[in-house]
C-alpha atoms as a PDB file:
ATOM      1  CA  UNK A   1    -102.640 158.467 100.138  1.00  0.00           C
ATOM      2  CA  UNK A   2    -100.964 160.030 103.269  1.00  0.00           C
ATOM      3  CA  UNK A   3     -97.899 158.780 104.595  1.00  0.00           C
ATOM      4  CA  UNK A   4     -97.949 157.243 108.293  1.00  0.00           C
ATOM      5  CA  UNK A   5     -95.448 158.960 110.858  1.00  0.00           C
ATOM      6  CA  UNK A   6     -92.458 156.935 112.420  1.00  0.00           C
ATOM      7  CA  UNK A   7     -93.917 158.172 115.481  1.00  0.00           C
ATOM      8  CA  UNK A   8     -97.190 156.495 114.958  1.00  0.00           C
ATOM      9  CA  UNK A   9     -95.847 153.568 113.576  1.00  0.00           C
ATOM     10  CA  UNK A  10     -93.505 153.275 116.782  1.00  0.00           C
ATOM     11  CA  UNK A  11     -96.368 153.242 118.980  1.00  0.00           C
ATOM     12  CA  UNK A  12     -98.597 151.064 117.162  1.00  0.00           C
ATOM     13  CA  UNK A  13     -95.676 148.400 116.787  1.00  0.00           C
ATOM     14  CA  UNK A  14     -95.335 146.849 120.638  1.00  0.00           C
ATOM     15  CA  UNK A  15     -92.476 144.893 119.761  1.00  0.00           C
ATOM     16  CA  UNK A  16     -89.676 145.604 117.036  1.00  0.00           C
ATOM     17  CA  UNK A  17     -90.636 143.093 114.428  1.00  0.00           C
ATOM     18  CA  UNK A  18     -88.780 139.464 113.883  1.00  0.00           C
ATOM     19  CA  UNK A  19     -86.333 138.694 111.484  1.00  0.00           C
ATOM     20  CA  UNK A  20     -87.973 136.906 108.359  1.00  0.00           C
ATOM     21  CA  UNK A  21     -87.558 133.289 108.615  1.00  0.00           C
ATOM     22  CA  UNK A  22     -84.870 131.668 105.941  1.00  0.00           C
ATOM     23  CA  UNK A  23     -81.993 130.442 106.070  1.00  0.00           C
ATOM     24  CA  UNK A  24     -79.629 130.545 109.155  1.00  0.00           C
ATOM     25  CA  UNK A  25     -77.001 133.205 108.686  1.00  0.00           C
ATOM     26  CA  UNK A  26     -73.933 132.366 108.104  1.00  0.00           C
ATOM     27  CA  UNK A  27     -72.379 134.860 110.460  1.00  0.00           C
ATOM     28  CA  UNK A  28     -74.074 132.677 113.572  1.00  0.00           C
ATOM     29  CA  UNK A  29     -73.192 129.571 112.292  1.00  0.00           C
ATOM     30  CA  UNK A  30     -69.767 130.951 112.429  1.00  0.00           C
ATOM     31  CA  UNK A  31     -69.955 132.425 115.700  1.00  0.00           C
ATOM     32  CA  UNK A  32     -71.376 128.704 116.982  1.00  0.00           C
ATOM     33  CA  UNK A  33     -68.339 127.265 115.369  1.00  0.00           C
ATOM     34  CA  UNK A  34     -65.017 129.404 116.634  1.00  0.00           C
ATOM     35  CA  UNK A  35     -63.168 128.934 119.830  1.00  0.00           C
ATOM     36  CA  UNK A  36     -63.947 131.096 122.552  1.00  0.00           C
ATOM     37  CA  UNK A  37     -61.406 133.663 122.050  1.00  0.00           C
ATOM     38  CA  UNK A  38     -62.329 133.807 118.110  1.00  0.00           C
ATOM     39  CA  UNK A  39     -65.644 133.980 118.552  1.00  0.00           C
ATOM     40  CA  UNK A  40     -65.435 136.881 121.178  1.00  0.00           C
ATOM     41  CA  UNK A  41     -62.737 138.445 118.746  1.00  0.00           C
ATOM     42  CA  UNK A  42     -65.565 138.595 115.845  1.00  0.00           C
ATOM     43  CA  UNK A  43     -68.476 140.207 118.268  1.00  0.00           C
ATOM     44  CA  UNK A  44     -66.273 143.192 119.468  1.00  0.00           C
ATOM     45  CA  UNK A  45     -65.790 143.759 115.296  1.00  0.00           C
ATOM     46  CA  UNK A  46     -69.385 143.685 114.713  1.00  0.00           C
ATOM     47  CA  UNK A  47     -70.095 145.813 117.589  1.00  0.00           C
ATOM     48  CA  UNK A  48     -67.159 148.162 116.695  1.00  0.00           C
ATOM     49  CA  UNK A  49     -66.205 148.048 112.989  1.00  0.00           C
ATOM     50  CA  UNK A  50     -67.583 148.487 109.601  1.00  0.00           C
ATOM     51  CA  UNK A  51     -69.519 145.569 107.618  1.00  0.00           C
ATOM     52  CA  UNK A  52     -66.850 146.116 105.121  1.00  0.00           C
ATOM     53  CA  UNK A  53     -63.773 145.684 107.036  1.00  0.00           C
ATOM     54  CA  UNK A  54     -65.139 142.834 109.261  1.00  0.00           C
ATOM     55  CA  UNK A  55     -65.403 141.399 105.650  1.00  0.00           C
ATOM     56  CA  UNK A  56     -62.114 141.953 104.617  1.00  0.00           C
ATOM     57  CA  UNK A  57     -60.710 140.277 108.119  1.00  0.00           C
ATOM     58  CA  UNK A  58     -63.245 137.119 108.029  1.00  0.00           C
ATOM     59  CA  UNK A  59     -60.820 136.652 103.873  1.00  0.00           C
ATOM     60  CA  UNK A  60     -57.501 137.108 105.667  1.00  0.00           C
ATOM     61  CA  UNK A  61     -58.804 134.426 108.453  1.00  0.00           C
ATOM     62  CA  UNK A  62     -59.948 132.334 105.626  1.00  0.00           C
ATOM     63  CA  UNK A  63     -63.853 132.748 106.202  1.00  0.00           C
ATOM     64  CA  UNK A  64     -65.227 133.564 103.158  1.00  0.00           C
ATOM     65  CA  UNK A  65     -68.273 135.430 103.692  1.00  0.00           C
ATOM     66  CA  UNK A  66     -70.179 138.218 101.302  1.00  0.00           C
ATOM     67  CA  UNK A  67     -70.392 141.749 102.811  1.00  0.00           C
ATOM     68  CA  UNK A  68     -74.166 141.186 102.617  1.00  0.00           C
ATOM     69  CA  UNK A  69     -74.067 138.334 105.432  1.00  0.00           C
ATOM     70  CA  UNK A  70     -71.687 140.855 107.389  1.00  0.00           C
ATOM     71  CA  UNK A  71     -73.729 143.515 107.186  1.00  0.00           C
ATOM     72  CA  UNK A  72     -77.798 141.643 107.792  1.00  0.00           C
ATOM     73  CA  UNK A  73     -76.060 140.694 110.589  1.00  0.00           C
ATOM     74  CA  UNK A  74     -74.651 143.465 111.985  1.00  0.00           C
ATOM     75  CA  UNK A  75     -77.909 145.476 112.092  1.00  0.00           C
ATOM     76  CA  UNK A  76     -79.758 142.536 113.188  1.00  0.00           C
ATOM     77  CA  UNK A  77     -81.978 141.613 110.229  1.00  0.00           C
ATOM     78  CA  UNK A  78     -80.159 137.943 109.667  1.00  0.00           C
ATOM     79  CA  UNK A  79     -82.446 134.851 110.149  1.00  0.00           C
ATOM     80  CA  UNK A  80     -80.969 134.298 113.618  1.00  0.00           C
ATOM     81  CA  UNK A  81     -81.326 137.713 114.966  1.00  0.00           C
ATOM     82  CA  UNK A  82     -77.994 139.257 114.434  1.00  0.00           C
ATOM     83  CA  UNK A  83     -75.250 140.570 116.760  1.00  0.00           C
ATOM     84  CA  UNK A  84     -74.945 138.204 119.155  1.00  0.00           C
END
């Protein structure tokens, strides 16, 4: 059995596929929860720094999340769509 191209699967894929249904991430639940200011404060990290330290800051703010919520959301593959 061949292997498809990305190429070809690209082009036979109109829209990038949904998340899988679950759960609903922890990281937007957060997000819904924080002030303003807080909440802004955590989308520039996820648009700017590394699953891991995002992790590390959520512990010193006392949000205790594992790096694997961090980083579904970050690349978008959470249950609510990721990086907002």
């Amino acid at each position: 059995m061949e292997n498809e191209t990305l190429a070809a699967i690209l082009s036979a894929t109109p829209e990038p596929p949904k998340p899988r249904p679950g759960p609903r991430c922890t990281i937007c639940i957060l997000l819904g929860k924080l002030d303003d200011a807080e909440a802004e404060a955590l989308r520039e990290m996820l648009r700017e720094w590394h699953a891991t330290a995002i992790e590390k800051a959520l512990r010193k703010a006392g949000h205790h999340f594992g790096i694997g919520a961090v980083a579904r959301h970050k690349r978008g593959a959470c249950s609510g769509g990721g990086s907002q």
